[in-house]
PDB file of N, CA and C in Angstrom:
ATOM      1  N   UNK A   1      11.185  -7.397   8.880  1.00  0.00           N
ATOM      2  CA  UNK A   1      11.664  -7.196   7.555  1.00  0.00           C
ATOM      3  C   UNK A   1      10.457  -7.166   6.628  1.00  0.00           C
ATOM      4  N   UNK A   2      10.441  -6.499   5.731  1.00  0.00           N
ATOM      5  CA  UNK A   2       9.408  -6.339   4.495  1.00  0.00           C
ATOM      6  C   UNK A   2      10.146  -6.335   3.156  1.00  0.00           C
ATOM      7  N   UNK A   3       9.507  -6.806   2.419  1.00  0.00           N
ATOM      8  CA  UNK A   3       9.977  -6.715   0.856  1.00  0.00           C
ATOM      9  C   UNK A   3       9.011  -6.995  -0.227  1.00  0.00           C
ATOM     10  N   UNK A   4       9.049  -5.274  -0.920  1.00  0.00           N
ATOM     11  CA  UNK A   4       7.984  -5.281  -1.983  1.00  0.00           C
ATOM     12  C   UNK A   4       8.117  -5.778  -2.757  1.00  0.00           C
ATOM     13  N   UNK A   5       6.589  -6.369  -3.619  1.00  0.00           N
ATOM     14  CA  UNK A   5       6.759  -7.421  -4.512  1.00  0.00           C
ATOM     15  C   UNK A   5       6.360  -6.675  -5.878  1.00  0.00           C
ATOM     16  N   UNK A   6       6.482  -5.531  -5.622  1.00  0.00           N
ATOM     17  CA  UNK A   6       5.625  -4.678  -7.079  1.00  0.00           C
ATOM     18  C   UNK A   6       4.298  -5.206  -7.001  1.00  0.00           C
ATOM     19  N   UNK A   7       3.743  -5.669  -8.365  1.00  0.00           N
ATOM     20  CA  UNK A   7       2.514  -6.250  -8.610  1.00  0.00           C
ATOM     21  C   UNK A   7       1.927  -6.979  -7.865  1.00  0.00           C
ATOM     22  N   UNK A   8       2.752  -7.825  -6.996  1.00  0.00           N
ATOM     23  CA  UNK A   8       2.575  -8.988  -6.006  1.00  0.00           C
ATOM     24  C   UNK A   8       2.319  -8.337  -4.549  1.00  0.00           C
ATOM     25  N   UNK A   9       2.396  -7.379  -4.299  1.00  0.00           N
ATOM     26  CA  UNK A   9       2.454  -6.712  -2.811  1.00  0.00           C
ATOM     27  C   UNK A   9       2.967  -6.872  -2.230  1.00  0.00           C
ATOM     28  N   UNK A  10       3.544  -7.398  -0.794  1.00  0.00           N
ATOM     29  CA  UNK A  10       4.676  -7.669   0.185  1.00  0.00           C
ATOM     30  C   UNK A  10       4.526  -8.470   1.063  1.00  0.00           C
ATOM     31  N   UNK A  11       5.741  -9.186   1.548  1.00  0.00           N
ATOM     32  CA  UNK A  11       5.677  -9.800   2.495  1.00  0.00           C
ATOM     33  C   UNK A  11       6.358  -9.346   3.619  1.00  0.00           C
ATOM     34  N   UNK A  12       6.240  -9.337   4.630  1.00  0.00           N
ATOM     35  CA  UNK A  12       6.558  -9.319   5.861  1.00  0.00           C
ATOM     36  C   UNK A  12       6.809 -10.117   6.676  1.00  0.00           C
ATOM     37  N   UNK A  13       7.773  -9.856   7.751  1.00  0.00           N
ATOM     38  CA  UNK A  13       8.473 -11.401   8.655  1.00  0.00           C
ATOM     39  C   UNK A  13       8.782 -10.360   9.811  1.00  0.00           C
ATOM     40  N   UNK A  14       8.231 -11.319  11.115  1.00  0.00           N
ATOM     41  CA  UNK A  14       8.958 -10.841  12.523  1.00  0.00           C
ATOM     42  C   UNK A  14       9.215 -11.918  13.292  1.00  0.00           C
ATOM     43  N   UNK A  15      10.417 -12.463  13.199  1.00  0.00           N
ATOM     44  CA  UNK A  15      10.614 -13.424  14.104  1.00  0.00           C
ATOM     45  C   UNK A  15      10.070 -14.935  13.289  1.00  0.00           C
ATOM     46  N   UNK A  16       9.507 -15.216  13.575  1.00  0.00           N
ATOM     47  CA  UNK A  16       8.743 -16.915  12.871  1.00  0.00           C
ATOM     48  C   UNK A  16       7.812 -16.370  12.163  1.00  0.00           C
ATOM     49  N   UNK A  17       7.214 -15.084  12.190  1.00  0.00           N
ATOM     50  CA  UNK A  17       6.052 -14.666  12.036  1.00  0.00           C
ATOM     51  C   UNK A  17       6.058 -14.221  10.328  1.00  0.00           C
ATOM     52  N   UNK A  18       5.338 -14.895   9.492  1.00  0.00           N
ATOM     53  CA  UNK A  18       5.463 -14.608   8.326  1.00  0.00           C
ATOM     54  C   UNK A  18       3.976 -13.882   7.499  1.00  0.00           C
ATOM     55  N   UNK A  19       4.171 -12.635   6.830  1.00  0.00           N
ATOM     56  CA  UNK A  19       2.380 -12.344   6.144  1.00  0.00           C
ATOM     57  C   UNK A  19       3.101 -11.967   5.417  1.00  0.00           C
ATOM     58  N   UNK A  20       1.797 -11.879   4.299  1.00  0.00           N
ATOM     59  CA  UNK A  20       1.759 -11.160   2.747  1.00  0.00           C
ATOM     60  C   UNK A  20       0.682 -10.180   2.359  1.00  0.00           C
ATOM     61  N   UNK A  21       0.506  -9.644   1.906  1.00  0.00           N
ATOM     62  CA  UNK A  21      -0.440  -8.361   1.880  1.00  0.00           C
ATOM     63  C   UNK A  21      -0.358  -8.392   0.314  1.00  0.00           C
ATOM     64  N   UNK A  22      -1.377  -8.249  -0.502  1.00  0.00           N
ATOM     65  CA  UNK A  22      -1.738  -8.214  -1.766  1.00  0.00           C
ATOM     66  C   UNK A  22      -1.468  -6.718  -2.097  1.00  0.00           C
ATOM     67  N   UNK A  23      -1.103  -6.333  -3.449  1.00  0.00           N
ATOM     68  CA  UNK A  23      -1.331  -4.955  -3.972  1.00  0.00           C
ATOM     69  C   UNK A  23      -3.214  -4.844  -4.261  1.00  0.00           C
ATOM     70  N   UNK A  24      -3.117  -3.416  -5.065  1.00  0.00           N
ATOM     71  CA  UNK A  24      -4.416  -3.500  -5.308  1.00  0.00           C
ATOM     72  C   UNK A  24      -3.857  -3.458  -7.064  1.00  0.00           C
ATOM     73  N   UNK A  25      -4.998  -4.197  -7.734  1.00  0.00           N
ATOM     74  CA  UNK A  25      -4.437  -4.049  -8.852  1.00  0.00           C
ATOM     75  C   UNK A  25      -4.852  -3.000 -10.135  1.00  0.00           C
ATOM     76  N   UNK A  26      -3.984  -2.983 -10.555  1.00  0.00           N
ATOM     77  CA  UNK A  26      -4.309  -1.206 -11.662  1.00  0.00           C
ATOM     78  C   UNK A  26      -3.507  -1.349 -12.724  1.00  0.00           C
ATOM     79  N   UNK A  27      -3.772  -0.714 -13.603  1.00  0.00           N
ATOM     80  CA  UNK A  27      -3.302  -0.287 -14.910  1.00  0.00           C
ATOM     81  C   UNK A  27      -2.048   0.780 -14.347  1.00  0.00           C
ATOM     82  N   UNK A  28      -0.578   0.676 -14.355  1.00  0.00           N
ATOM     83  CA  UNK A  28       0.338   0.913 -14.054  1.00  0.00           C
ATOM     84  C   UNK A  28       1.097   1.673 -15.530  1.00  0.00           C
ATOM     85  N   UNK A  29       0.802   3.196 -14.968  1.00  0.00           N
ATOM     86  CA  UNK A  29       1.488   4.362 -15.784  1.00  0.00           C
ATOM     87  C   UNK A  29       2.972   4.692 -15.652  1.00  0.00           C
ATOM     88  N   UNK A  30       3.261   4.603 -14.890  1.00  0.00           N
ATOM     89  CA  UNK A  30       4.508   4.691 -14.242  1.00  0.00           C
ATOM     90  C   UNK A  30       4.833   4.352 -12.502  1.00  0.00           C
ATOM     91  N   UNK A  31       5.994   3.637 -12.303  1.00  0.00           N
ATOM     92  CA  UNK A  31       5.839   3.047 -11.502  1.00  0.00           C
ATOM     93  C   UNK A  31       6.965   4.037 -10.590  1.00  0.00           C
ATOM     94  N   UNK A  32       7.348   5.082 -10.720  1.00  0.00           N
ATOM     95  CA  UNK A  32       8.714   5.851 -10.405  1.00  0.00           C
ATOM     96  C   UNK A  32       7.988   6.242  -8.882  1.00  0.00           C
ATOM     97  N   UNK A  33       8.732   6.155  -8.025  1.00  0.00           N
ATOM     98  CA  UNK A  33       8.619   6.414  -6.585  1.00  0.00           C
ATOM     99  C   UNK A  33       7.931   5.451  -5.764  1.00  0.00           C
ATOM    100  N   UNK A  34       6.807   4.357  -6.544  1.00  0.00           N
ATOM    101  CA  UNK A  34       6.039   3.427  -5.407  1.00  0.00           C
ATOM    102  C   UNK A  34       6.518   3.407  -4.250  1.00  0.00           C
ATOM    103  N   UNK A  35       7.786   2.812  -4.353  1.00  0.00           N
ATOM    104  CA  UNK A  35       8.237   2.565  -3.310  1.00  0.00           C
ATOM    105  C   UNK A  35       8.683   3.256  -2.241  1.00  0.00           C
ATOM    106  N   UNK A  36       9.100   4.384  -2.588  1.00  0.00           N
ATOM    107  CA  UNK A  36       9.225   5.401  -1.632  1.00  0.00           C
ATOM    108  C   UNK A  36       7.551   5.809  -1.123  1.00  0.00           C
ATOM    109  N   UNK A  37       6.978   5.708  -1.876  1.00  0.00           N
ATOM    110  CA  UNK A  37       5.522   5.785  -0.854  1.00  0.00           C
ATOM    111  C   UNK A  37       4.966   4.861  -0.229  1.00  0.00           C
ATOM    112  N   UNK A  38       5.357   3.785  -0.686  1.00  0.00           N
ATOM    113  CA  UNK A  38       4.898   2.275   0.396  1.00  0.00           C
ATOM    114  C   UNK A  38       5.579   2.616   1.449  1.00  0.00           C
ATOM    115  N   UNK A  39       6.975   2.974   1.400  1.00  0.00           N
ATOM    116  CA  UNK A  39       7.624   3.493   2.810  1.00  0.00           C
ATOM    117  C   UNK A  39       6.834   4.480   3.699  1.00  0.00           C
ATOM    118  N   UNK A  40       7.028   5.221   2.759  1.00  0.00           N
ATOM    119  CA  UNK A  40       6.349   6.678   3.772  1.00  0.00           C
ATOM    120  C   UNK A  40       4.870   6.480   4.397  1.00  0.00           C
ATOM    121  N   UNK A  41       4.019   5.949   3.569  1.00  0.00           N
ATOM    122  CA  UNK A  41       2.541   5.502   4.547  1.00  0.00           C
ATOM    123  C   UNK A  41       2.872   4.533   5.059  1.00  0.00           C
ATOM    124  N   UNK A  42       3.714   3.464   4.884  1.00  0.00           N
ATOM    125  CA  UNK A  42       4.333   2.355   5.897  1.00  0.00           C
ATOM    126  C   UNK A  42       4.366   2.889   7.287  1.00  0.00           C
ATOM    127  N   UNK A  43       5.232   3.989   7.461  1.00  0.00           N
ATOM    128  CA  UNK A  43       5.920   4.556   8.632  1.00  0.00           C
ATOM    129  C   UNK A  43       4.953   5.627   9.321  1.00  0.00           C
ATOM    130  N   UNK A  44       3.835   6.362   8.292  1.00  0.00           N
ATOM    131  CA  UNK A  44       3.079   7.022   8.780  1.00  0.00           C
ATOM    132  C   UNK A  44       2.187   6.410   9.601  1.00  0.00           C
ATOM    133  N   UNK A  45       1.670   5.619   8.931  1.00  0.00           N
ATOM    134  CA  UNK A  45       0.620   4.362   9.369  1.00  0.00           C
ATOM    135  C   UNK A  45       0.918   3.906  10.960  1.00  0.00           C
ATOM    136  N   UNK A  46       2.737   3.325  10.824  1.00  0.00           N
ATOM    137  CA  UNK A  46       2.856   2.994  12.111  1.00  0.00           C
ATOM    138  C   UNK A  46       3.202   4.177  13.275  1.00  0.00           C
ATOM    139  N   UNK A  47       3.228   5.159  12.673  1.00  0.00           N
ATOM    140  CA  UNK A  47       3.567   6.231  13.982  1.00  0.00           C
ATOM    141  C   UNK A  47       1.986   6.561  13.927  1.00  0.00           C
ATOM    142  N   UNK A  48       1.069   6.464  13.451  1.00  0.00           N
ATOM    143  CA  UNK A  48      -0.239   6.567  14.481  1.00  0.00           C
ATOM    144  C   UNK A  48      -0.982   5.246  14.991  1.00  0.00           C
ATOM    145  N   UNK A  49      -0.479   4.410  14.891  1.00  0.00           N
ATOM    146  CA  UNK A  49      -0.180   2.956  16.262  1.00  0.00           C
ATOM    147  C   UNK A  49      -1.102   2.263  15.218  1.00  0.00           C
ATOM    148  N   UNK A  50      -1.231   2.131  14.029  1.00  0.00           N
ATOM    149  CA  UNK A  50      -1.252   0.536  12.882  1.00  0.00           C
ATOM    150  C   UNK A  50      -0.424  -0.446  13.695  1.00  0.00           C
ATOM    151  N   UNK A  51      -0.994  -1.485  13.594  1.00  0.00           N
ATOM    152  CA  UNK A  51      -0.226  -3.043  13.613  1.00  0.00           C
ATOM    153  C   UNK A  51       0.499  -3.350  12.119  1.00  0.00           C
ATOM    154  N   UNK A  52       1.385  -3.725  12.017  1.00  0.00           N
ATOM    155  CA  UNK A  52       2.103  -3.896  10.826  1.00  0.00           C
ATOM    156  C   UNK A  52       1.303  -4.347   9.891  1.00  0.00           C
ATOM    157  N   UNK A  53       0.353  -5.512   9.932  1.00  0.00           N
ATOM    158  CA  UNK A  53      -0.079  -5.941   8.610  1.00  0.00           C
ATOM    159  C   UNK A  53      -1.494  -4.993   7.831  1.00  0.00           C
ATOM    160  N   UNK A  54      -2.289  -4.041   9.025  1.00  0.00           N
ATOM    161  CA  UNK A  54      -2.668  -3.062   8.365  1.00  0.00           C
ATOM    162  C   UNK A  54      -1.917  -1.945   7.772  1.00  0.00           C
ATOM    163  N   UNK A  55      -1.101  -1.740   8.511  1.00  0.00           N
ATOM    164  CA  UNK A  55      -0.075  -0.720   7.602  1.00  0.00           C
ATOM    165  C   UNK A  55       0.361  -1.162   6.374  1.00  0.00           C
ATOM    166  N   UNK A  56       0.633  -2.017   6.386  1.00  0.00           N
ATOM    167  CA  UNK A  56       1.290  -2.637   4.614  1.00  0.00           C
ATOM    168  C   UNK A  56       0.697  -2.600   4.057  1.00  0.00           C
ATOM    169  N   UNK A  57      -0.674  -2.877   4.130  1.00  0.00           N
ATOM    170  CA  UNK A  57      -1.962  -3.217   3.566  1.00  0.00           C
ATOM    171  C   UNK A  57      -2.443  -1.531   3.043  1.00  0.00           C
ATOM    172  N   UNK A  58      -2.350  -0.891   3.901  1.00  0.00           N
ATOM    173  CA  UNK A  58      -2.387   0.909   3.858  1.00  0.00           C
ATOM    174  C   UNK A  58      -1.339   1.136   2.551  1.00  0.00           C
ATOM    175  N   UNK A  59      -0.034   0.765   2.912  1.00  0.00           N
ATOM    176  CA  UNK A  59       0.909   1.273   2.336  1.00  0.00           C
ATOM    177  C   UNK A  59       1.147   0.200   0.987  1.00  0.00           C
ATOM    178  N   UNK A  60       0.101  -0.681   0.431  1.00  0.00           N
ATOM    179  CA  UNK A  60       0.530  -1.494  -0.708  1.00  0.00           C
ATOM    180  C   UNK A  60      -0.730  -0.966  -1.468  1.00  0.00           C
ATOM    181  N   UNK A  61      -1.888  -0.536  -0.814  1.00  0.00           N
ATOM    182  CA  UNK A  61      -2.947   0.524  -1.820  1.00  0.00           C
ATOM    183  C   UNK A  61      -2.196   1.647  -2.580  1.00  0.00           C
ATOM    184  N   UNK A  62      -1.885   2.783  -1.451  1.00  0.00           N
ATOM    185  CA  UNK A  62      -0.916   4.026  -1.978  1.00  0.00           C
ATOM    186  C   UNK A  62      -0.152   4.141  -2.832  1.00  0.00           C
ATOM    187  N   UNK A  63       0.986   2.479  -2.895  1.00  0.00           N
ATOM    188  CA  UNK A  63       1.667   2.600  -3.661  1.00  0.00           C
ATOM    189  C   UNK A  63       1.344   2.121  -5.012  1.00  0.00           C
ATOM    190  N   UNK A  64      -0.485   1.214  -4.835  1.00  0.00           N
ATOM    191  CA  UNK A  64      -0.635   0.796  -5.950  1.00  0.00           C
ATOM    192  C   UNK A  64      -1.580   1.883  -7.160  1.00  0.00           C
ATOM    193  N   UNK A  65      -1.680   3.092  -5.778  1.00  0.00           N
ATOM    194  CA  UNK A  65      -2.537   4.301  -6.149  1.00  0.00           C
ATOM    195  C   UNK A  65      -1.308   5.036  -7.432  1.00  0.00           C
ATOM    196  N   UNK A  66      -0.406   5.170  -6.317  1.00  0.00           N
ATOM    197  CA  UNK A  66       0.824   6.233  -6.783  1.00  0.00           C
ATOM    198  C   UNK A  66       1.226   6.155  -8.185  1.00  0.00           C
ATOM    199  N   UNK A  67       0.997   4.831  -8.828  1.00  0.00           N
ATOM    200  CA  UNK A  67       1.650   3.914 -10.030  1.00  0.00           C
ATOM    201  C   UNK A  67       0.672   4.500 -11.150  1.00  0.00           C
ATOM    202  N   UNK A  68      -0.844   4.579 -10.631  1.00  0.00           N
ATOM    203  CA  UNK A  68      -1.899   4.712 -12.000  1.00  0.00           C
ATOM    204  C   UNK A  68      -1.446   6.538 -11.958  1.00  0.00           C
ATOM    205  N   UNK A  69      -0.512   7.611 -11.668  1.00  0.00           N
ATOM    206  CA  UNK A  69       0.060   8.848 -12.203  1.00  0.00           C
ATOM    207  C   UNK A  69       1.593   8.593 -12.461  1.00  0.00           C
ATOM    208  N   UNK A  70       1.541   9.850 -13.658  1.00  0.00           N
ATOM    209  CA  UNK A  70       3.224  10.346 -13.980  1.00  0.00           C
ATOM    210  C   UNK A  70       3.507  10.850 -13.221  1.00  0.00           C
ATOM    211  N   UNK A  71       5.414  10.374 -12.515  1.00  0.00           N
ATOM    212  CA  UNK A  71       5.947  11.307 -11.747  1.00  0.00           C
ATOM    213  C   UNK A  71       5.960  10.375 -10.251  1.00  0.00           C
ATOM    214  N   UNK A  72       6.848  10.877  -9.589  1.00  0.00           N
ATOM    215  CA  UNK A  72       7.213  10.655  -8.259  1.00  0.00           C
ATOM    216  C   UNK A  72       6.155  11.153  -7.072  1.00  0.00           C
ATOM    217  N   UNK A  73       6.862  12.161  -6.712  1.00  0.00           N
ATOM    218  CA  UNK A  73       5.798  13.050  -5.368  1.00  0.00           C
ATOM    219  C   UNK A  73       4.501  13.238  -5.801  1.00  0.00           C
ATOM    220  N   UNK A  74       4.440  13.736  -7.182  1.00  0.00           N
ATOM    221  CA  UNK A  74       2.973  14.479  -7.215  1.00  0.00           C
ATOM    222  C   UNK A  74       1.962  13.039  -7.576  1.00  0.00           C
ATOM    223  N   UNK A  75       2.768  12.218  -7.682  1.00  0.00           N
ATOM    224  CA  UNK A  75       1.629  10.885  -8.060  1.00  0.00           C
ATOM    225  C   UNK A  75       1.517  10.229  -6.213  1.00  0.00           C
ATOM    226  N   UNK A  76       1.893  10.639  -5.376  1.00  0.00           N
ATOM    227  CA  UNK A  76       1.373   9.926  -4.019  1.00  0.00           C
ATOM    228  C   UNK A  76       0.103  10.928  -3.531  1.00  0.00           C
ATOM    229  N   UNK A  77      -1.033   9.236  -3.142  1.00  0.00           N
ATOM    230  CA  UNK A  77      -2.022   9.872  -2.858  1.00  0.00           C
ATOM    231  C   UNK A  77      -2.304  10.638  -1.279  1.00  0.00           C
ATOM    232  N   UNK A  78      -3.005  11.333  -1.583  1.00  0.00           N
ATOM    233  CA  UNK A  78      -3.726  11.815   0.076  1.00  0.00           C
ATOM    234  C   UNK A  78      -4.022  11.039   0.984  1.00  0.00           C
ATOM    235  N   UNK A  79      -4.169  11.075   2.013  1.00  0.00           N
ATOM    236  CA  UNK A  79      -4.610  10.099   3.109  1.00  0.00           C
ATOM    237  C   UNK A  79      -5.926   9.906   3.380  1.00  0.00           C
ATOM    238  N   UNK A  80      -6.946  11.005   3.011  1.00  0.00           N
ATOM    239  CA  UNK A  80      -8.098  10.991   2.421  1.00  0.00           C
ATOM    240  C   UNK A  80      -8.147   9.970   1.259  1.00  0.00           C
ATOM    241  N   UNK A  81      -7.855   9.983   0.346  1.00  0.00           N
ATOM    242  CA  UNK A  81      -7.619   9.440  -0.712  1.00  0.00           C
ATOM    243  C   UNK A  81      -7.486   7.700  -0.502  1.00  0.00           C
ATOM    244  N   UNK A  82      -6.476   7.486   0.181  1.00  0.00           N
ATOM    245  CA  UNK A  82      -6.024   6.006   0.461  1.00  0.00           C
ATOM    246  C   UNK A  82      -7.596   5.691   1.517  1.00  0.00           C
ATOM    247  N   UNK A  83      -7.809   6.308   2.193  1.00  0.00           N
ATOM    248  CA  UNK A  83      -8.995   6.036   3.448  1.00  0.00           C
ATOM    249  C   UNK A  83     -10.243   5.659   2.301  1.00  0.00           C
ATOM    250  N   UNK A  84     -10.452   6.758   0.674  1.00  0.00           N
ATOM    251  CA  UNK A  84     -10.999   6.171   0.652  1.00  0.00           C
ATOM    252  C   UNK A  84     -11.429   4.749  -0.171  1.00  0.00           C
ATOM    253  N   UNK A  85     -10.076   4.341  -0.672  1.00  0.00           N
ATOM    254  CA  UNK A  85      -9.953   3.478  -2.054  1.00  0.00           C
ATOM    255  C   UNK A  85      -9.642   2.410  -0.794  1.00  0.00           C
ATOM    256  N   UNK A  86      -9.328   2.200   0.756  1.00  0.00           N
ATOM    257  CA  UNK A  86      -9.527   0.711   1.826  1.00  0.00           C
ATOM    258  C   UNK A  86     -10.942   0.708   1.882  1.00  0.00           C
ATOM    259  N   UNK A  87     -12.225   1.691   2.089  1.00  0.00           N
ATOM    260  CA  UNK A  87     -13.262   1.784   2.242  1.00  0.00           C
ATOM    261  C   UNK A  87     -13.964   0.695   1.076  1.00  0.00           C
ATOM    262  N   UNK A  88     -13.717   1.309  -0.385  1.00  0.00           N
ATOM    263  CA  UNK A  88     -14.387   1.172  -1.194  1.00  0.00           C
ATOM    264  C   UNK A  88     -13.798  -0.635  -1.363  1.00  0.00           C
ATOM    265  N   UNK A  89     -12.246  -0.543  -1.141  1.00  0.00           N
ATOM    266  CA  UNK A  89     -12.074  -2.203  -1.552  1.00  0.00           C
ATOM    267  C   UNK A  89     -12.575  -3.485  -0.435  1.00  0.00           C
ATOM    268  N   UNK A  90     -12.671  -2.694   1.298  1.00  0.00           N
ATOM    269  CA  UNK A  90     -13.061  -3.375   2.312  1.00  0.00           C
ATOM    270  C   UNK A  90     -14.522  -3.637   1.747  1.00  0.00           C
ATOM    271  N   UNK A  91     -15.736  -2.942   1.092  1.00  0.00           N
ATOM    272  CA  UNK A  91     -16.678  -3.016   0.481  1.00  0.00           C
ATOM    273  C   UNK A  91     -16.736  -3.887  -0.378  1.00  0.00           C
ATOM    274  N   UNK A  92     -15.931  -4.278  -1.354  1.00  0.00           N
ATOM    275  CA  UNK A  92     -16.309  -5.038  -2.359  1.00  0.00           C
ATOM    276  C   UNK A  92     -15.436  -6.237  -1.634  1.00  0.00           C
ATOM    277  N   UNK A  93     -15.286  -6.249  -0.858  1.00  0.00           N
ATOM    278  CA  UNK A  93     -14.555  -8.043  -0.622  1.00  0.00           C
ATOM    279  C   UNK A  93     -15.593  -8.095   0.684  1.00  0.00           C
ATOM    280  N   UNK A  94     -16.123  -7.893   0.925  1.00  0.00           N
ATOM    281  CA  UNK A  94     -17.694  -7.588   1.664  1.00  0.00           C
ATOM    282  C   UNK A  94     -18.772  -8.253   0.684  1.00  0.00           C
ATOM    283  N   UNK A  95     -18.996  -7.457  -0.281  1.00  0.00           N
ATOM    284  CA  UNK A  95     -20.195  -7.993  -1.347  1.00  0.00           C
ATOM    285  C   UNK A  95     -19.801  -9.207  -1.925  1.00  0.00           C
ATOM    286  N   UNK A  96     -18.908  -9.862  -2.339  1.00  0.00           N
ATOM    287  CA  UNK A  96     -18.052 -10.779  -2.860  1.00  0.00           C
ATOM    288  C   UNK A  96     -18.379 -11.988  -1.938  1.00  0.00           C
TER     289      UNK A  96
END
């Protein structure tokens, strides 16, 4: 089970097994579809064999990407795009 937290990012449960995955945080233009894109890179993520808590983690960037544009579809990012805003944030919690 998963359940988005908006601002808060999500938690996840399998069995006893409990995680949380942070959003990334942004100046939030509209928030119309997040969630349908946390889904969709959720599911993308896991049909190319992600372990769940990187996928969420995938899919709580995207959706925190999707939020800083107007609009639904045309505000979800590329997969390029998400690859490279984990890069740049795996980097700064690196330097940190």
């Amino acid at each position: 089970m998963i359940v988005t937290l908006g601002p808060d990012g999500a938690v996840g449960a399998k069995g006893a097994e409990i995680w949380q995955v942070p959003s990334m945080p942004v100046k939030a233009v509209d928030t119309t579809g997040a969630g349908d894109c946390f889904v969709g890179v959720l599911a993308a993520a896991m049909d190319r064999g992600l372990d769940m808590h990187p996928a969420m983690r995938r899919a709580c960037v995207a959706a925190s990407m999707a939020c800083t544009q107007v609009g639904a579809a045309p505000s979800f990012p590329t997969g390029v795009a998400i690859d490279l805003m984990l890069d740049k944030l795996q980097w700064q919690s690196e330097k940190s």
